[in-house]
Protein backbone atom coordinates (compact mmCIF):
# COMPACT_ATOMS: atom_id res chain seq x y z
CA UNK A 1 0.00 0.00 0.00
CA UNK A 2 1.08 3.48 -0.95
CA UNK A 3 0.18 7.16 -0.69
CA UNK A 4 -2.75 7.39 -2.81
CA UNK A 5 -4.51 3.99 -2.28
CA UNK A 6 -7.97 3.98 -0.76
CA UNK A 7 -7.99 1.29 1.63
CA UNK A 8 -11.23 0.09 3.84
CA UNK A 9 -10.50 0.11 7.62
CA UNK A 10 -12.34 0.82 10.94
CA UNK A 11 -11.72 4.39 10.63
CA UNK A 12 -11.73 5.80 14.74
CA UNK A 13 -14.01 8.48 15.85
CA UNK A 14 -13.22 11.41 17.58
CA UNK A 15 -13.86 9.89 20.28
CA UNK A 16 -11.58 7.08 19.97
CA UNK A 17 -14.24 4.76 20.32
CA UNK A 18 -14.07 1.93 18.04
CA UNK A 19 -15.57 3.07 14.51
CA UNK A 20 -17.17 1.48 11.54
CA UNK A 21 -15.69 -0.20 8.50
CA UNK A 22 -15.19 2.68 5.86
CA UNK A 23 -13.15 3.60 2.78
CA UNK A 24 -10.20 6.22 3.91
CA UNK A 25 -6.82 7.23 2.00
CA UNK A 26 -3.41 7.17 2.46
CA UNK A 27 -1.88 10.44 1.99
CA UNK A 28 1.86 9.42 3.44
CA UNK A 29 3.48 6.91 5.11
CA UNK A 30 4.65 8.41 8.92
CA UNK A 31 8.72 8.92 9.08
CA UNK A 32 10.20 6.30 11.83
CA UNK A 33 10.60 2.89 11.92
CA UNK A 34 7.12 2.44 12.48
CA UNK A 35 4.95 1.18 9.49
CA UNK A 36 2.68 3.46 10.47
CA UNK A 37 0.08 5.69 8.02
CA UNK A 38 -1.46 8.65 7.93
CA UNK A 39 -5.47 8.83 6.42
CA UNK A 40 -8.18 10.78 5.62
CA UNK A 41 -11.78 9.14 6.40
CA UNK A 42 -13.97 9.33 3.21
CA UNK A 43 -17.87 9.46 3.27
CA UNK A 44 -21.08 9.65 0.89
CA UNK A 45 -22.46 11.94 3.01
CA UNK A 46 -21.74 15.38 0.85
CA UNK A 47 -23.07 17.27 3.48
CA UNK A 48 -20.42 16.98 5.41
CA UNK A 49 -17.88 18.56 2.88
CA UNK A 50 -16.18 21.83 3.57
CA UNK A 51 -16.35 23.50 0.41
CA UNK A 52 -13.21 24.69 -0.49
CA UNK A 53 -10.95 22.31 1.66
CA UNK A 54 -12.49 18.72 1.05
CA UNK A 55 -11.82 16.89 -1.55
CA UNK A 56 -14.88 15.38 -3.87
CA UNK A 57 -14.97 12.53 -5.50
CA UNK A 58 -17.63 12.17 -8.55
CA UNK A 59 -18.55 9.59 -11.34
CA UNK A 60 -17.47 12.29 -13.64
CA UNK A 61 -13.80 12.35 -12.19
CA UNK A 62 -11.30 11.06 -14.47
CA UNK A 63 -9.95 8.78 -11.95
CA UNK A 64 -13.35 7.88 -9.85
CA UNK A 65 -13.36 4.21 -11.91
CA UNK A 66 -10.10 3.98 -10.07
CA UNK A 67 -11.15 4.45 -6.75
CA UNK A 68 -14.04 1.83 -6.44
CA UNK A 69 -15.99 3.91 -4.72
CA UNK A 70 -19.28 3.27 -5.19
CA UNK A 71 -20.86 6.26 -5.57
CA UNK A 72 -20.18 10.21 -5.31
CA UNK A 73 -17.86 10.83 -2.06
CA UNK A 74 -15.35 13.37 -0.09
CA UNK A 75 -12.17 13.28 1.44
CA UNK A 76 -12.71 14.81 4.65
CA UNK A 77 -9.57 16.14 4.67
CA UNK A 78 -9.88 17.40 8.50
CA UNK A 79 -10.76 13.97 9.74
CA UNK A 80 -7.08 12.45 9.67
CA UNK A 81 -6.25 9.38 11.30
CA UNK A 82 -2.68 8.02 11.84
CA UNK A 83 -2.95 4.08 12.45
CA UNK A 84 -0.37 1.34 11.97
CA UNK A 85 -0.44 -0.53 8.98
CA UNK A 86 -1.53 -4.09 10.12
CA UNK A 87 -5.10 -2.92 10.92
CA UNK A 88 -6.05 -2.11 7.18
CA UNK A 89 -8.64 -4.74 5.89
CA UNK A 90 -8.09 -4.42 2.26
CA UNK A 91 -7.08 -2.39 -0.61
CA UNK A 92 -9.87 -0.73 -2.55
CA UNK A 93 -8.33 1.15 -5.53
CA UNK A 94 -6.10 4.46 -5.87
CA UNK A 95 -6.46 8.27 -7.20
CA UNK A 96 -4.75 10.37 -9.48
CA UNK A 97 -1.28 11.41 -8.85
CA UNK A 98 -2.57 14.74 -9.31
CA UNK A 99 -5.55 15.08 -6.90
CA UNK A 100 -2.88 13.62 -4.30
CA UNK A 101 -0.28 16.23 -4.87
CA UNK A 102 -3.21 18.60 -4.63
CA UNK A 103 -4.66 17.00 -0.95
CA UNK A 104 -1.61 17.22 0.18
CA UNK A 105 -0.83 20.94 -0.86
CA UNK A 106 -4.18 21.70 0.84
CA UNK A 107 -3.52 20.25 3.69
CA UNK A 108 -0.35 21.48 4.23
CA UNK A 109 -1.74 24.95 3.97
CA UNK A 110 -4.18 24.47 6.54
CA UNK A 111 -1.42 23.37 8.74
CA UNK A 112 0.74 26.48 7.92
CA UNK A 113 -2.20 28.72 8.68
């Protein structure tokens, strides 16, 4: 698995309580000697997005036959998880090189903020 892949996993809640099994996507691998990943939860629910900083995912999307997503979706790009790599339950598909480089711009832009 790579930066890029969309993987399905029990993605945590806020919480920390034990979440339900949902797509998410790796945006980098954590420096260390830990196998460890960082993700960003995906959902259906559009509602959710924050226009301007999420990133959408659509049947019109160049690369949406590569994700495997089932239907229209969005990178919540402020719900980040960092887990190790052992707990992912399977590989779903990938996005473009592109819209990664452009997540990750975004995000680290927020962070610079």
């Amino acid at each position: 698995m790579k930066a890029g892949d969309i993987v399905l996993i029990r993605f945590p809640h806020t919480d920390l309580q034990k979440g339900k099994l949902r797509p998410a996507l790796i945006i980098t691998q954590t420096p260390g000697r830990h196998a460890d990943l960082l993700l960003a939860l995906i959902t259906s629910k559009i509602y959710q997005t924050v226009p301007e900083f999420d990133e959408m995912l659509t049947e019109k999307d160049k690369d949406f036959k590569k994700t495997r997503l089932k239907t229209k979706s969005v990178i919540r790009l402020a719900r980040l998880a960092t887990v190790e790599s052992t707990i992912i339950n399977a590989r779903l598909g990938s996005i473009s090189a592109t819209r990664l480089t452009r997540i990750k711009s975004r995000l680290a832009t927020w962070i610079e903020k």
